[in-house]
C-alpha atoms as a PDB file:
ATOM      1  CA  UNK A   1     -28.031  50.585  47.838  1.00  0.00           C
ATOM      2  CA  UNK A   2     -27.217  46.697  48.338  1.00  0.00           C
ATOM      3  CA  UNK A   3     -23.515  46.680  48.606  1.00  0.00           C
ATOM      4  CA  UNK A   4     -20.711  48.482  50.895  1.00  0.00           C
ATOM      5  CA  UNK A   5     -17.200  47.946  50.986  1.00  0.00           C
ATOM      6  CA  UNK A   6     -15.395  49.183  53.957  1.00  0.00           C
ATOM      7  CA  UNK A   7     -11.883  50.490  53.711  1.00  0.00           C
ATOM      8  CA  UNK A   8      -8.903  47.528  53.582  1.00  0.00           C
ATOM      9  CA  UNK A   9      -5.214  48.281  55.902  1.00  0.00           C
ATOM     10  CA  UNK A  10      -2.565  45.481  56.198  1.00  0.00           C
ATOM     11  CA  UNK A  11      -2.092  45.034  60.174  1.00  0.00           C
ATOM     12  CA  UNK A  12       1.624  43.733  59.332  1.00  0.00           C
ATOM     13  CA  UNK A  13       2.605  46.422  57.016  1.00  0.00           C
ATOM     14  CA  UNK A  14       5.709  46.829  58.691  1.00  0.00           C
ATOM     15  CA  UNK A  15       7.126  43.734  58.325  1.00  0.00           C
ATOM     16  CA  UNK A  16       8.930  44.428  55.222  1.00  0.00           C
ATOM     17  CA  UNK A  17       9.017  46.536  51.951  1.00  0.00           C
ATOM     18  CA  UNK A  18       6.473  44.458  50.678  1.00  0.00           C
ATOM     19  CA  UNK A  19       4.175  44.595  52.799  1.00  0.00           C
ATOM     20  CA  UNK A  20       4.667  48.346  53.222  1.00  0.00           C
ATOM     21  CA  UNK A  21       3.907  48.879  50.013  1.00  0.00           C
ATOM     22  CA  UNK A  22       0.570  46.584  49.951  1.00  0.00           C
ATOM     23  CA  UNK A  23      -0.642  49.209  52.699  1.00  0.00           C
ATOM     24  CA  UNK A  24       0.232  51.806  50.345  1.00  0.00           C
ATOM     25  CA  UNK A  25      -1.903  50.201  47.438  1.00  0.00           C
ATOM     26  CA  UNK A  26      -4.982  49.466  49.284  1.00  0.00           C
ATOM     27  CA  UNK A  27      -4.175  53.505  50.525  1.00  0.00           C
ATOM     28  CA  UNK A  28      -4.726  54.800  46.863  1.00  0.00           C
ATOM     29  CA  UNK A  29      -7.342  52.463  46.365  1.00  0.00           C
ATOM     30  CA  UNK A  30      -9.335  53.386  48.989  1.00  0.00           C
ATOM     31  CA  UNK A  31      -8.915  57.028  49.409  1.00  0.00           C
ATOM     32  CA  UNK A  32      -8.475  58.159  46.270  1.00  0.00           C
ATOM     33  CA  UNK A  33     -10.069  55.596  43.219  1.00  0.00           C
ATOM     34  CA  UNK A  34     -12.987  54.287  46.136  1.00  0.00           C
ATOM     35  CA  UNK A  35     -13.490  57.798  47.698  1.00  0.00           C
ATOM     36  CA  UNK A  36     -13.882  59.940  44.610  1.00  0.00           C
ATOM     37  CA  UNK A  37     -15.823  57.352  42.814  1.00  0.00           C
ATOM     38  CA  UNK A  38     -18.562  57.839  45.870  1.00  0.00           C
ATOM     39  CA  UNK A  39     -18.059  61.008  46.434  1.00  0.00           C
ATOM     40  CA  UNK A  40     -18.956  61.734  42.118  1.00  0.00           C
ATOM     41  CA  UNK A  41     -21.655  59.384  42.686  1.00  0.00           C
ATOM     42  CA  UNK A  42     -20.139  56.216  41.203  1.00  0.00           C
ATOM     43  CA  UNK A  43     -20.891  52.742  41.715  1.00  0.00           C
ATOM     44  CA  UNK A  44     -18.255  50.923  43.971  1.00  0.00           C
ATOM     45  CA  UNK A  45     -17.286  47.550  43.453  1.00  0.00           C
ATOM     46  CA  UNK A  46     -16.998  45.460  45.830  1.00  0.00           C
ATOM     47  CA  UNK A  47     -13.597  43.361  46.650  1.00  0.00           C
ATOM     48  CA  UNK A  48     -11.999  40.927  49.545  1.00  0.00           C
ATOM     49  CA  UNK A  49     -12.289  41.533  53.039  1.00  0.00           C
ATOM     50  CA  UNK A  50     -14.749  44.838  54.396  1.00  0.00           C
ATOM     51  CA  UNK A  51     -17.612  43.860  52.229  1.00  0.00           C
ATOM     52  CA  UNK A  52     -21.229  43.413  53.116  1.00  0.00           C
ATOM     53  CA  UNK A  53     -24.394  42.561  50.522  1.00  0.00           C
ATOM     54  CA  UNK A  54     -28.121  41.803  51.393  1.00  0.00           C
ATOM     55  CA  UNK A  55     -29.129  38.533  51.136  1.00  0.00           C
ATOM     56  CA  UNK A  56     -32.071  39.884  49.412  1.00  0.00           C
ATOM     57  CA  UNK A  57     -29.670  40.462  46.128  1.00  0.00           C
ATOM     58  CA  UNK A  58     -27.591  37.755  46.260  1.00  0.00           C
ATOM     59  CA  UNK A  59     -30.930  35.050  46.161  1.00  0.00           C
ATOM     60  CA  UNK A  60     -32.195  37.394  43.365  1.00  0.00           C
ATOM     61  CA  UNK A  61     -28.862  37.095  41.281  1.00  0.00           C
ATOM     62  CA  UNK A  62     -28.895  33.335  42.347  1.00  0.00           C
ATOM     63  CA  UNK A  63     -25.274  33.811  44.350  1.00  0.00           C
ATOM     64  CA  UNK A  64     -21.470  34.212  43.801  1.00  0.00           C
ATOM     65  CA  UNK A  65     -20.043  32.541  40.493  1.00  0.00           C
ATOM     66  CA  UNK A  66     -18.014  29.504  41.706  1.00  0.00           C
ATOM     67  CA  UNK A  67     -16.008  29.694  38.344  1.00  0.00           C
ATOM     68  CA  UNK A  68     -15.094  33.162  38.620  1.00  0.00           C
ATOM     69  CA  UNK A  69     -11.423  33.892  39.869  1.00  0.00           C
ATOM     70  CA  UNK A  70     -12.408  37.173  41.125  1.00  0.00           C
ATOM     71  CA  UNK A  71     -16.181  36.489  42.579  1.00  0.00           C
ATOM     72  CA  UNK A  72     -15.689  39.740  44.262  1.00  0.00           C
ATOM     73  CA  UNK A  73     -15.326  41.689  41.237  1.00  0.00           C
ATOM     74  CA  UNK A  74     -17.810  38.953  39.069  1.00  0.00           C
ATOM     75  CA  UNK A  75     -20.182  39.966  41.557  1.00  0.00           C
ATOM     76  CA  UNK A  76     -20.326  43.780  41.794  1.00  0.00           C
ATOM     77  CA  UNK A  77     -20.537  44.093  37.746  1.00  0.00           C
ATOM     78  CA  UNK A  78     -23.819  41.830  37.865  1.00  0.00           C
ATOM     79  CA  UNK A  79     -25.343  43.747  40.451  1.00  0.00           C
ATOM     80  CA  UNK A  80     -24.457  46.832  38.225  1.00  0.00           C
ATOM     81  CA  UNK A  81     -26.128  44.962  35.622  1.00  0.00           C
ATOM     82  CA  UNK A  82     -29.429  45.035  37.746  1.00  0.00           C
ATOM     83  CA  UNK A  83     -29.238  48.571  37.904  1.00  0.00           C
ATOM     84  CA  UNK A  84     -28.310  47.997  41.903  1.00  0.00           C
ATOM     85  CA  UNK A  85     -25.840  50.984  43.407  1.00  0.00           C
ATOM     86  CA  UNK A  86     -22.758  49.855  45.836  1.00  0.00           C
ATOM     87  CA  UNK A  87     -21.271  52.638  48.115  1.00  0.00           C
ATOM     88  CA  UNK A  88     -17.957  52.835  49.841  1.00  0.00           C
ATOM     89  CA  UNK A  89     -17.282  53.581  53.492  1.00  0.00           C
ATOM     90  CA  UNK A  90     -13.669  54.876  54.366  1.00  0.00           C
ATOM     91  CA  UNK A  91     -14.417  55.334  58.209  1.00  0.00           C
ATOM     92  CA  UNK A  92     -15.360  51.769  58.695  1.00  0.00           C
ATOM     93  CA  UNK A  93     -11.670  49.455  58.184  1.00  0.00           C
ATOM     94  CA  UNK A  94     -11.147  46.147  58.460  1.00  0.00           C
ATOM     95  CA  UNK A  95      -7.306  44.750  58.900  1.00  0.00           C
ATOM     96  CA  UNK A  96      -6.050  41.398  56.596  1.00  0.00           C
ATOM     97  CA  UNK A  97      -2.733  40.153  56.648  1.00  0.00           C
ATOM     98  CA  UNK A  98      -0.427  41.524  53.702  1.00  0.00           C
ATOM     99  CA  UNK A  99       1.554  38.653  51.949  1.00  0.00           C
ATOM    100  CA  UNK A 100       5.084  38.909  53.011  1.00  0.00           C
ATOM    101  CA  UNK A 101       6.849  36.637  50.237  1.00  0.00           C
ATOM    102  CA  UNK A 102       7.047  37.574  46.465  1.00  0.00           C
ATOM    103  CA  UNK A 103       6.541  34.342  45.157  1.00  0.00           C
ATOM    104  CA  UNK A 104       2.821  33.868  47.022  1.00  0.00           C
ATOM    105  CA  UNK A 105       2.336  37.214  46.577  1.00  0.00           C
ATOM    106  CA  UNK A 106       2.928  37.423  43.119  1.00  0.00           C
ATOM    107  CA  UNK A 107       0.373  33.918  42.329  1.00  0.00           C
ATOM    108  CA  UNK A 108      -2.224  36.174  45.013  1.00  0.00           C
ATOM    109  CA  UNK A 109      -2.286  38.749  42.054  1.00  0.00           C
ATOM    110  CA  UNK A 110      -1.740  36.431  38.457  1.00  0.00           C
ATOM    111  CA  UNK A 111      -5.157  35.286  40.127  1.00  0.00           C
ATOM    112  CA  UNK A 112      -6.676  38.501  40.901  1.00  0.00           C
ATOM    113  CA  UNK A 113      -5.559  40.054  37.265  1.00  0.00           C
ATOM    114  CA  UNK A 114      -6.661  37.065  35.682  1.00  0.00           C
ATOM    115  CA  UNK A 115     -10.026  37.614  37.062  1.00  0.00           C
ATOM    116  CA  UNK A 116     -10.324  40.633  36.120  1.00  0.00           C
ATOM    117  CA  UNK A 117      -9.351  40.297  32.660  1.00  0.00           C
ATOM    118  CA  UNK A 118     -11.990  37.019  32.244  1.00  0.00           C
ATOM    119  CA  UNK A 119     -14.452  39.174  33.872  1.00  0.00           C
ATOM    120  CA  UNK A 120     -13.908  42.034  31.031  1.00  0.00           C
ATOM    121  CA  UNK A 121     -14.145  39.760  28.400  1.00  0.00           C
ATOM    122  CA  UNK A 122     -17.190  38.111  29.939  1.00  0.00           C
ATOM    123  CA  UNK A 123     -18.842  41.047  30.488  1.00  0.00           C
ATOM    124  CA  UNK A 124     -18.153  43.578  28.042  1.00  0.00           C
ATOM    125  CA  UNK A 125     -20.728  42.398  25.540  1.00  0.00           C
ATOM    126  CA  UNK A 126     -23.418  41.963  28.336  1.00  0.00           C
ATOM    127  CA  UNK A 127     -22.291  45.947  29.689  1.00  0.00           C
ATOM    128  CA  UNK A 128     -23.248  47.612  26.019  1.00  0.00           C
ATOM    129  CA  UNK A 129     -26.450  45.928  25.909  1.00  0.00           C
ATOM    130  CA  UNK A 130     -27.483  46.170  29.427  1.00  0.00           C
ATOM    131  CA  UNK A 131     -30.766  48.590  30.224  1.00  0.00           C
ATOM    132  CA  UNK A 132     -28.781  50.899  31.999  1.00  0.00           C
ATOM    133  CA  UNK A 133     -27.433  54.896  31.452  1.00  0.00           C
ATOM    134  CA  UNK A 134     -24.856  54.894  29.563  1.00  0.00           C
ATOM    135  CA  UNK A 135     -22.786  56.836  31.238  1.00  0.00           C
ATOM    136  CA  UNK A 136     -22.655  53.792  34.006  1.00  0.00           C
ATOM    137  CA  UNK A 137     -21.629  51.474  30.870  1.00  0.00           C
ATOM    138  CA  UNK A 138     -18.926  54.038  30.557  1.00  0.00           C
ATOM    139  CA  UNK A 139     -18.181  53.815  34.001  1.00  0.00           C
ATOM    140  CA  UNK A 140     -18.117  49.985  34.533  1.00  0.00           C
ATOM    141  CA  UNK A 141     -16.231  49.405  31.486  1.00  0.00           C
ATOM    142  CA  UNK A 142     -13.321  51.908  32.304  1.00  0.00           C
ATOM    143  CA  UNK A 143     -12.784  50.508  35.434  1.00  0.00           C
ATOM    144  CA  UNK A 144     -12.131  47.188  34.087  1.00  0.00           C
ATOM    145  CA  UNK A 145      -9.705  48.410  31.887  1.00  0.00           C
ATOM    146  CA  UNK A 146      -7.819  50.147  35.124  1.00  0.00           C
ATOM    147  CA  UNK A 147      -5.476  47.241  35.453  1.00  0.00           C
ATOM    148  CA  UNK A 148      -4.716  47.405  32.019  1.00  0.00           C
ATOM    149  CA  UNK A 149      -4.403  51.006  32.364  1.00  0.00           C
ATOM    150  CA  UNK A 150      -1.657  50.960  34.946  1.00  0.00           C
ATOM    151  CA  UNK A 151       0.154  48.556  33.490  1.00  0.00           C
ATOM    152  CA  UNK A 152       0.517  50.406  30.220  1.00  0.00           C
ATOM    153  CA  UNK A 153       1.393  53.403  32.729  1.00  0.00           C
ATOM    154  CA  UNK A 154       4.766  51.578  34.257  1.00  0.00           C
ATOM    155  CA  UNK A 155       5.610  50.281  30.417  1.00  0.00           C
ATOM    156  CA  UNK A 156       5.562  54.320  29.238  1.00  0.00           C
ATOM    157  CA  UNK A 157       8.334  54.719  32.285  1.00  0.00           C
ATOM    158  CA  UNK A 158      10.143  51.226  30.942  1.00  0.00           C
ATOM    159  CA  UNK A 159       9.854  52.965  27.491  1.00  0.00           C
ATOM    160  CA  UNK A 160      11.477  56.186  28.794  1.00  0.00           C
ATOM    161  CA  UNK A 161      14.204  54.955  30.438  1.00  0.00           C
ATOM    162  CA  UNK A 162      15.499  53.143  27.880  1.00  0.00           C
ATOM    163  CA  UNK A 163      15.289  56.359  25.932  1.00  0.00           C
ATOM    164  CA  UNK A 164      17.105  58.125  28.417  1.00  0.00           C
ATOM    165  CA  UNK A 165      19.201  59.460  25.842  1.00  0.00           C
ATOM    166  CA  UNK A 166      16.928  60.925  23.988  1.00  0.00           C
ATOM    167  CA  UNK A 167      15.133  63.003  26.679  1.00  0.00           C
ATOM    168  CA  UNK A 168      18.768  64.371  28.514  1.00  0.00           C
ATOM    169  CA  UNK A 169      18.955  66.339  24.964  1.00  0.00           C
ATOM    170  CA  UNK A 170      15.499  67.622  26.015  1.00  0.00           C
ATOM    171  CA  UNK A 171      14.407  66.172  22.601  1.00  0.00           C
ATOM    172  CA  UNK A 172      10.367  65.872  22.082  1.00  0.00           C
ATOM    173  CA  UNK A 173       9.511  63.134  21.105  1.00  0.00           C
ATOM    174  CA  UNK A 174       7.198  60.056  21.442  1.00  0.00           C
ATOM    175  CA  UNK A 175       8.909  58.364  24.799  1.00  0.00           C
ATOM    176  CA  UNK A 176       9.113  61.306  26.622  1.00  0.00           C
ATOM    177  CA  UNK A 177       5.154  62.220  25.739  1.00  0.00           C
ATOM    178  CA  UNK A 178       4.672  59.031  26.937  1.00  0.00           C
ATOM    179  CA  UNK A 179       6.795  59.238  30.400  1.00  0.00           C
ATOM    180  CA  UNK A 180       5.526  62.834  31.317  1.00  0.00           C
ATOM    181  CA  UNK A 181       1.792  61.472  30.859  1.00  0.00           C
ATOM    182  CA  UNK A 182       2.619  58.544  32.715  1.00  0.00           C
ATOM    183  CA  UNK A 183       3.962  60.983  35.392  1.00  0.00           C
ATOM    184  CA  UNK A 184       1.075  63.285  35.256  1.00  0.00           C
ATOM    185  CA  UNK A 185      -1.198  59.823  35.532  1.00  0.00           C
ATOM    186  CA  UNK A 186       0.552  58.182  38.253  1.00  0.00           C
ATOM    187  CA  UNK A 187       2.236  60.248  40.877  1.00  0.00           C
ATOM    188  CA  UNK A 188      -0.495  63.022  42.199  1.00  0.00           C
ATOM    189  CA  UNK A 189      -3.037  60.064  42.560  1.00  0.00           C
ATOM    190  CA  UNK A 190      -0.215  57.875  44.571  1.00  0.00           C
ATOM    191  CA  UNK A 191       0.726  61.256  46.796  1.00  0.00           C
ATOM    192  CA  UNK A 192      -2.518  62.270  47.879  1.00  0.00           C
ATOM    193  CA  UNK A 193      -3.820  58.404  48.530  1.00  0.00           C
ATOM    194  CA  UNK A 194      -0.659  57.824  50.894  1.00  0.00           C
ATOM    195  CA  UNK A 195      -1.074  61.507  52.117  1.00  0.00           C
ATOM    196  CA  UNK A 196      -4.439  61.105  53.212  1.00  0.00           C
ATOM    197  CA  UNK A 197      -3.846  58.447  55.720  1.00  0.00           C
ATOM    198  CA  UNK A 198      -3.353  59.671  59.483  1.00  0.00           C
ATOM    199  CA  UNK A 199       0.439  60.458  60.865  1.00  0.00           C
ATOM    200  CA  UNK A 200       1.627  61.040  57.092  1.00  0.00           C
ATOM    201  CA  UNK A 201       3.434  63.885  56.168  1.00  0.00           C
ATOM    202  CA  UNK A 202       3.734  65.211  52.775  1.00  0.00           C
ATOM    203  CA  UNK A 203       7.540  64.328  52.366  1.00  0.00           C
ATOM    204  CA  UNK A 204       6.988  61.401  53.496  1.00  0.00           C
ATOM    205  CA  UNK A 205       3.765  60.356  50.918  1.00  0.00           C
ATOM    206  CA  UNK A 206       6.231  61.790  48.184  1.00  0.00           C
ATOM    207  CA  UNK A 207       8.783  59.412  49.410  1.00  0.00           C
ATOM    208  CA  UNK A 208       6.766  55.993  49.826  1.00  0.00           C
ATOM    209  CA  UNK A 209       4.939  56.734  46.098  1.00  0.00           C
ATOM    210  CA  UNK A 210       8.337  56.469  44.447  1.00  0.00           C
ATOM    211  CA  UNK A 211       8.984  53.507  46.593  1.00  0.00           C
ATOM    212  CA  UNK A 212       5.167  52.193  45.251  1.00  0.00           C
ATOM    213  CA  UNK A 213       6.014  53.279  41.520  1.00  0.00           C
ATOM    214  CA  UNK A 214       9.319  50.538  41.750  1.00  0.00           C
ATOM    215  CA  UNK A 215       6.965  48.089  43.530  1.00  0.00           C
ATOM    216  CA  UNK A 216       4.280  48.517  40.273  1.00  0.00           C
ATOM    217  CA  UNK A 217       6.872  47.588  38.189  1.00  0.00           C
ATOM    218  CA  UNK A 218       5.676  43.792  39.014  1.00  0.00           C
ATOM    219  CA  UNK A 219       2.658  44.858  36.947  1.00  0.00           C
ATOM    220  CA  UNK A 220       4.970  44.453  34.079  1.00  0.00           C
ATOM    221  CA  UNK A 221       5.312  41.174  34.309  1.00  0.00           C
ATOM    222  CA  UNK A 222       1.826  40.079  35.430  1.00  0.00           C
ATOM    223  CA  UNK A 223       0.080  41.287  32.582  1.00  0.00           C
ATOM    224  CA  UNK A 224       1.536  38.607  30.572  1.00  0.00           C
ATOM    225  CA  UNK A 225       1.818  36.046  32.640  1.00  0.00           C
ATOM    226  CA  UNK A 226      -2.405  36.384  34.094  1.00  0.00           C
ATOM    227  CA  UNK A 227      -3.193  36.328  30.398  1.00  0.00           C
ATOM    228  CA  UNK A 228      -1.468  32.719  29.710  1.00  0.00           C
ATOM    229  CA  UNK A 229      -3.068  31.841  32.982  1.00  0.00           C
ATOM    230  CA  UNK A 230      -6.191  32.848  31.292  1.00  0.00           C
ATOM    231  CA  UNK A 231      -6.124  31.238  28.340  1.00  0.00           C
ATOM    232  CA  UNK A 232      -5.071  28.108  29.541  1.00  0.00           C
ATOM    233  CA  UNK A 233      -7.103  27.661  32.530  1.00  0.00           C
ATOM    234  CA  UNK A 234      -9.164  24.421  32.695  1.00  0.00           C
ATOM    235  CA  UNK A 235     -10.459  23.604  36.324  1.00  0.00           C
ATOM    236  CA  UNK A 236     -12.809  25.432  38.874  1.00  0.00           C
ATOM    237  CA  UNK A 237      -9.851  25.366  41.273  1.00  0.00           C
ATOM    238  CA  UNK A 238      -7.797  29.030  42.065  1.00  0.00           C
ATOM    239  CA  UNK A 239      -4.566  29.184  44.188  1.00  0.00           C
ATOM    240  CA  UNK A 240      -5.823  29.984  48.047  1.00  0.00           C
ATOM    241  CA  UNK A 241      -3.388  33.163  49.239  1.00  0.00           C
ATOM    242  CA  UNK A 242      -0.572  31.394  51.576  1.00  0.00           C
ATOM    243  CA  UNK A 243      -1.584  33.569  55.207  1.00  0.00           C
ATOM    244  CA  UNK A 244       0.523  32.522  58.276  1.00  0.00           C
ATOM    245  CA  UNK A 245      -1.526  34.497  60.719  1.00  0.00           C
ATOM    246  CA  UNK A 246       0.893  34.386  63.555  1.00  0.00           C
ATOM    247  CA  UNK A 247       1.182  38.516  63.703  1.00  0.00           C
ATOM    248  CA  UNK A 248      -0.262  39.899  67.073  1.00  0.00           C
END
């Protein structure tokens, strides 16, 4: 093991909905995608705040990637590529401001999805040929599709709804395949990730994942608009997340 990433909580989360609802993300994240990953015996990846490499591995690998968007991310698939393992450690948290303003908080995460999309392009190749099981190509490769994934998720719901017609007749058909998958994909993962965090109750993890579904709907949106950012990109600069840092 050369990697650990530590669990991630917003110490303003009650600020407002938005913020709320970061909490709730890095919730699912971490005790649900992070925890089962380790507990299957998965590699983690690494990302933000909470994570600690040895400086053994990063001289060997010749240090972060000052063009990547996501270095975080850049950096956990090429120690993957070494064959290295990363683990993930819910007891030990570390707090971070959420982003209380859509506009900031929507450039925070064109950059973070365009990372990740450059980062599956520029590693995909390099994945299939690497000298590792291929079960862990498998592995690496899904997980960069995961934004993808969940955006395709919210469109099946966008898909549905305008359908609505069309399912009130209880007629089966393509749409509502697509929205009770999208159900079956979405909500259990969302209740149990909220649920698992101390001084929730179960009504009230039902209650903030429907909140969280509306709040994905930005995904929507992003997909597009971090894959024009992508393509047009030209300079080694990335937009630095506004923080105000005045919270006690």
């Amino acid at each position: 093991m050369v990697g650990v990433q530590s669990r991630v909580r917003m110490y303003n989360k009650d600020r407002n909905l938005l913020t709320a609802m970061q909490e709730a993300e890095f919730a699912i994240f971490g005790n649900v995608i992070l925890r089962s990953r380790d507990i299957m015996g998965k590699n983690g990846f690494l990302g933000g705040n909470g994570q600690i490499t040895t400086r053994k591995v990063m001289e060997e690998i010749e240090g972060w990637d000052g063009f990547a968007v996501t270095e975080d991310l850049n950096l956990s698939i090429k120690l993957m590529l070494k064959g290295y393992k990363i683990r993930y450690c819910a007891e030990a948290e570390v707090w971070q401001e959420a982003v209380p303003f859509w506009r900031p908080f929507f450039r925070q995460r064109v950059r973070w999805a365009t990372g990740n999309l450059e980062t599956l392009f520029v590693y995909l190749a390099p994945i299939i040929d690497a000298d590792i099981p291929i079960y862990k190509k498998i592995d690496s490769i899904q997980y960069l599709f995961f934004l993808l994934f969940i955006a395709f998720v919210m469109l099946g719901y966008i898909v549905v709804i305008l359908d609505f017609g069309l399912i009130y007749s209880i007629k089966v058909n393509i749409p509502f395949a697509i929205g009770l998958l999208s159900t079956a994909a979405f909500f259990p993962g969302a209740i149990l990730g909220i649920y698992r965090d101390k001084g929730r109750g179960i009504f009230s993890a039902v209650f903030t994942s429907i909140k969280y579904w509306a709040y994905c709907l930005y995904l929507i949106p992003l997909f597009f608009a971090s894959f024009v950012h992508m393509i047009t990109r030209k300079d080694r600069t990335w937009a630095k997340t506004d923080h105000s840092g005045d919270e006690e």
